[in-house]
Protein backbone atom coordinates (compact mmCIF):
# COMPACT_ATOMS: atom_id res chain seq x y z
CA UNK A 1 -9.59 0.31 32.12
CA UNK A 2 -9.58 -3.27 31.44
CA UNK A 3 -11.43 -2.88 28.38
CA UNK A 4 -9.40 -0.36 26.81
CA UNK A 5 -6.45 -2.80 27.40
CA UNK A 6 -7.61 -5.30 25.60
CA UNK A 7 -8.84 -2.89 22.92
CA UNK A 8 -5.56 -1.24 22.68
CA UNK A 9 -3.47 -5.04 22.21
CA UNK A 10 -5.52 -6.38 20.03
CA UNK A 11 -5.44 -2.93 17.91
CA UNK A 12 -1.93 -3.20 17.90
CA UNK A 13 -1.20 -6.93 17.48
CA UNK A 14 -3.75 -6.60 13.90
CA UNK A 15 -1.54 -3.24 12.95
CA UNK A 16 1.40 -5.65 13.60
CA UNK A 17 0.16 -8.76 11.16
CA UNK A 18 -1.36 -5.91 8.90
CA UNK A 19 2.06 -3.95 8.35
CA UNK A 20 4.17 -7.09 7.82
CA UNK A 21 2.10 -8.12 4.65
CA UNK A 22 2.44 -4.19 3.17
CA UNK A 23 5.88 -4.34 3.82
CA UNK A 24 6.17 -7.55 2.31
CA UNK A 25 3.89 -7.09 -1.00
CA UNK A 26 5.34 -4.52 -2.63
CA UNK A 27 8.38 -6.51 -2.28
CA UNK A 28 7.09 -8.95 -4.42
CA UNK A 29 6.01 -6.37 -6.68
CA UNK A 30 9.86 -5.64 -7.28
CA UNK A 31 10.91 -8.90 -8.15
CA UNK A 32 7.56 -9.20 -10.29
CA UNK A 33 8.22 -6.03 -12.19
CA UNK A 34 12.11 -7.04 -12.66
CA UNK A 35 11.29 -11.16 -14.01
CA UNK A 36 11.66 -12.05 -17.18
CA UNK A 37 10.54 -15.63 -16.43
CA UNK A 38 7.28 -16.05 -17.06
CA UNK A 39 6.76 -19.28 -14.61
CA UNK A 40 8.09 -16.96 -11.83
CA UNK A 41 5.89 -14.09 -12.97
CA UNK A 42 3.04 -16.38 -12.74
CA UNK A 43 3.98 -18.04 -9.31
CA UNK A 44 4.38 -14.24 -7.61
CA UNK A 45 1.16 -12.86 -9.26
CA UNK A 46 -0.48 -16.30 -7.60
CA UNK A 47 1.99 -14.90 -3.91
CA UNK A 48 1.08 -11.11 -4.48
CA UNK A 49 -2.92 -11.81 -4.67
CA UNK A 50 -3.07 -14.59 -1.61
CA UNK A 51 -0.72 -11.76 0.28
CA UNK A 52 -3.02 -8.99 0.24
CA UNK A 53 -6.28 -10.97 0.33
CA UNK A 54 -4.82 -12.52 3.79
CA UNK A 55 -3.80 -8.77 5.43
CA UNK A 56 -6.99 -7.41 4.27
CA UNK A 57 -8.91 -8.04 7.19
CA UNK A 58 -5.87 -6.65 9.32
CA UNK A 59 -6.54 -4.12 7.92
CA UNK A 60 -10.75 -3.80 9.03
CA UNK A 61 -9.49 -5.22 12.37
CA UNK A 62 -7.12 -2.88 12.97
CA UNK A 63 -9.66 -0.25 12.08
CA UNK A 64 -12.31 -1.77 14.18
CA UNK A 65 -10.49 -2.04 17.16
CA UNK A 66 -8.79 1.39 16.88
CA UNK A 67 -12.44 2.99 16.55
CA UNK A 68 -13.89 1.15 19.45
CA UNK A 69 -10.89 2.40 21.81
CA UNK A 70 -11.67 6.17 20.36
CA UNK A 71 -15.68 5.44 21.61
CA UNK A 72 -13.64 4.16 24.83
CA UNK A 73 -12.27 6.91 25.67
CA UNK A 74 -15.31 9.02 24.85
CA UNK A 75 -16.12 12.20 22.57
CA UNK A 76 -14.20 15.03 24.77
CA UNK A 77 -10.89 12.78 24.85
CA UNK A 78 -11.28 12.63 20.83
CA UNK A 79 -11.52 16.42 20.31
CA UNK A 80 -8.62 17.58 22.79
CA UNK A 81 -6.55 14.68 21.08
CA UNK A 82 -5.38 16.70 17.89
CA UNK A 83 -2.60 14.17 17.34
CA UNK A 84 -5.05 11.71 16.71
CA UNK A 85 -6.19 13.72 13.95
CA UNK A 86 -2.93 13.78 12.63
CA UNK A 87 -2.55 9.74 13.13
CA UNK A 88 -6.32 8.94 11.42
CA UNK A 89 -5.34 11.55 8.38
CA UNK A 90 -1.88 8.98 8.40
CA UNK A 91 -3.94 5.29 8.66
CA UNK A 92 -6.34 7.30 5.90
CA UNK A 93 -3.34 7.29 3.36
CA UNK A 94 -2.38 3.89 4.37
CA UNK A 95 -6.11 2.13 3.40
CA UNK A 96 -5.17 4.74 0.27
CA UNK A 97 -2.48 2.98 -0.16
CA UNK A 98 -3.40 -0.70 0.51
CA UNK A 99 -6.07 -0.12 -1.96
CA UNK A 100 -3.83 0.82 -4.55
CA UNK A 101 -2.24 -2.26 -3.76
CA UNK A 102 -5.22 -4.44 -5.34
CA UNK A 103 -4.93 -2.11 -7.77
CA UNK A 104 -1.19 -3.30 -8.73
CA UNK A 105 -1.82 -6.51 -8.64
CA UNK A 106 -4.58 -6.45 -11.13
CA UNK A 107 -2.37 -5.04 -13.33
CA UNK A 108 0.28 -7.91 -12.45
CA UNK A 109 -2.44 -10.35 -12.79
CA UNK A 110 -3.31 -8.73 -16.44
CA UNK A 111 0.28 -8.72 -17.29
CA UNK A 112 -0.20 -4.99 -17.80
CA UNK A 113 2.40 -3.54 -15.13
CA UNK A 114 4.24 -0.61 -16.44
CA UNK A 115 6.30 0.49 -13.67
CA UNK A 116 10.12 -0.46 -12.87
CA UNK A 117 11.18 -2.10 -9.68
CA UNK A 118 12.91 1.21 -8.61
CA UNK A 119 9.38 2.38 -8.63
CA UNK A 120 8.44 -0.38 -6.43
CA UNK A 121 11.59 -0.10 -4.31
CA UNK A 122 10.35 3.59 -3.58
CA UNK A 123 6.42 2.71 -3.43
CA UNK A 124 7.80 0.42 -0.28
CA UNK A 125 8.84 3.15 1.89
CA UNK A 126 5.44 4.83 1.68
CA UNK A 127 4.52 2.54 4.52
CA UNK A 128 7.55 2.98 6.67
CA UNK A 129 7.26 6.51 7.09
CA UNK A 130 3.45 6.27 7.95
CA UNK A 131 4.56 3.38 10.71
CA UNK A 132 7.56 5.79 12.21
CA UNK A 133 4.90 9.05 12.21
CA UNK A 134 1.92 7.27 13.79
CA UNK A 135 4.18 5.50 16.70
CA UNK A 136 6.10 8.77 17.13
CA UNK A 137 2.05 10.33 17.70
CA UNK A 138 0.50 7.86 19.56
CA UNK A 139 3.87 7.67 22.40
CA UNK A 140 4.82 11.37 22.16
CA UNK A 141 1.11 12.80 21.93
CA UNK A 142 2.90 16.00 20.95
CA UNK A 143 -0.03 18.42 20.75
């Protein structure tokens, strides 16, 4: 049980660090796509790119650790756990997402951005709702 402890903080502490940078990024992304100065445009392309390489590996970590506490607690656990399924199919649109995100800021980078801040604004929430379903499965474990 000690194991799965461990397992189960460190997933969560590298799902903490992860979600704080893609909450934060496409933050920058608004004020990016709504500058007209170009030295600020160029200091938060230089912001938007260090950002998501550092939460990157939060990102494998978080996976990492979440797949070694599903070999934890075994094969049978996995398939009576259907609101895991639910929660993987969730953190499966996230890594969507955060690889959309290098996406974006290639097109920052390239100066070739055409979406609004409003668009950005919205883009944000995309993570919220992901965080507020997946802690509502993994402490309800409704089915």
């Amino acid at each position: 049980m000690t194991t799965i402890l461990w397992l189960k903080a460190l997933h969560v502490c590298f799902m903490v660090a992860w979600f704080a940078g893609i909450f934060y990024l496409p933050r920058l992304f608004v004020n990016h796509a709504e500058s007209e100065n170009q030295a600020v445009s160029e200091q938060l392309k230089g912001m938007e790119k260090r950002l998501l390489y550092f939460v990157t590996p939060f990102a494998l970590l978080t996976f990492i650790f979440g797949f070694a506490l599903m070999y934890q607690y075994g094969y049978a656990w996995f398939v009576a756990s259907k609101w895991l399924h639910i929660k993987i199919t969730l953190v499966l649109i996230l890594f969507i997402y955060h690889g959309y995100c290098f996406k974006l800021v290639k097109d920052f980078r390239l100066d070739k951005n055409t979406r609004s801040g409003k668009f950005y604004r919205i883009f944000n929430e995309v993570p919220v709702l992901i965080l507020f379903a997946v802690v509502f499965l993994v402490y309800l474990k409704p089915m």
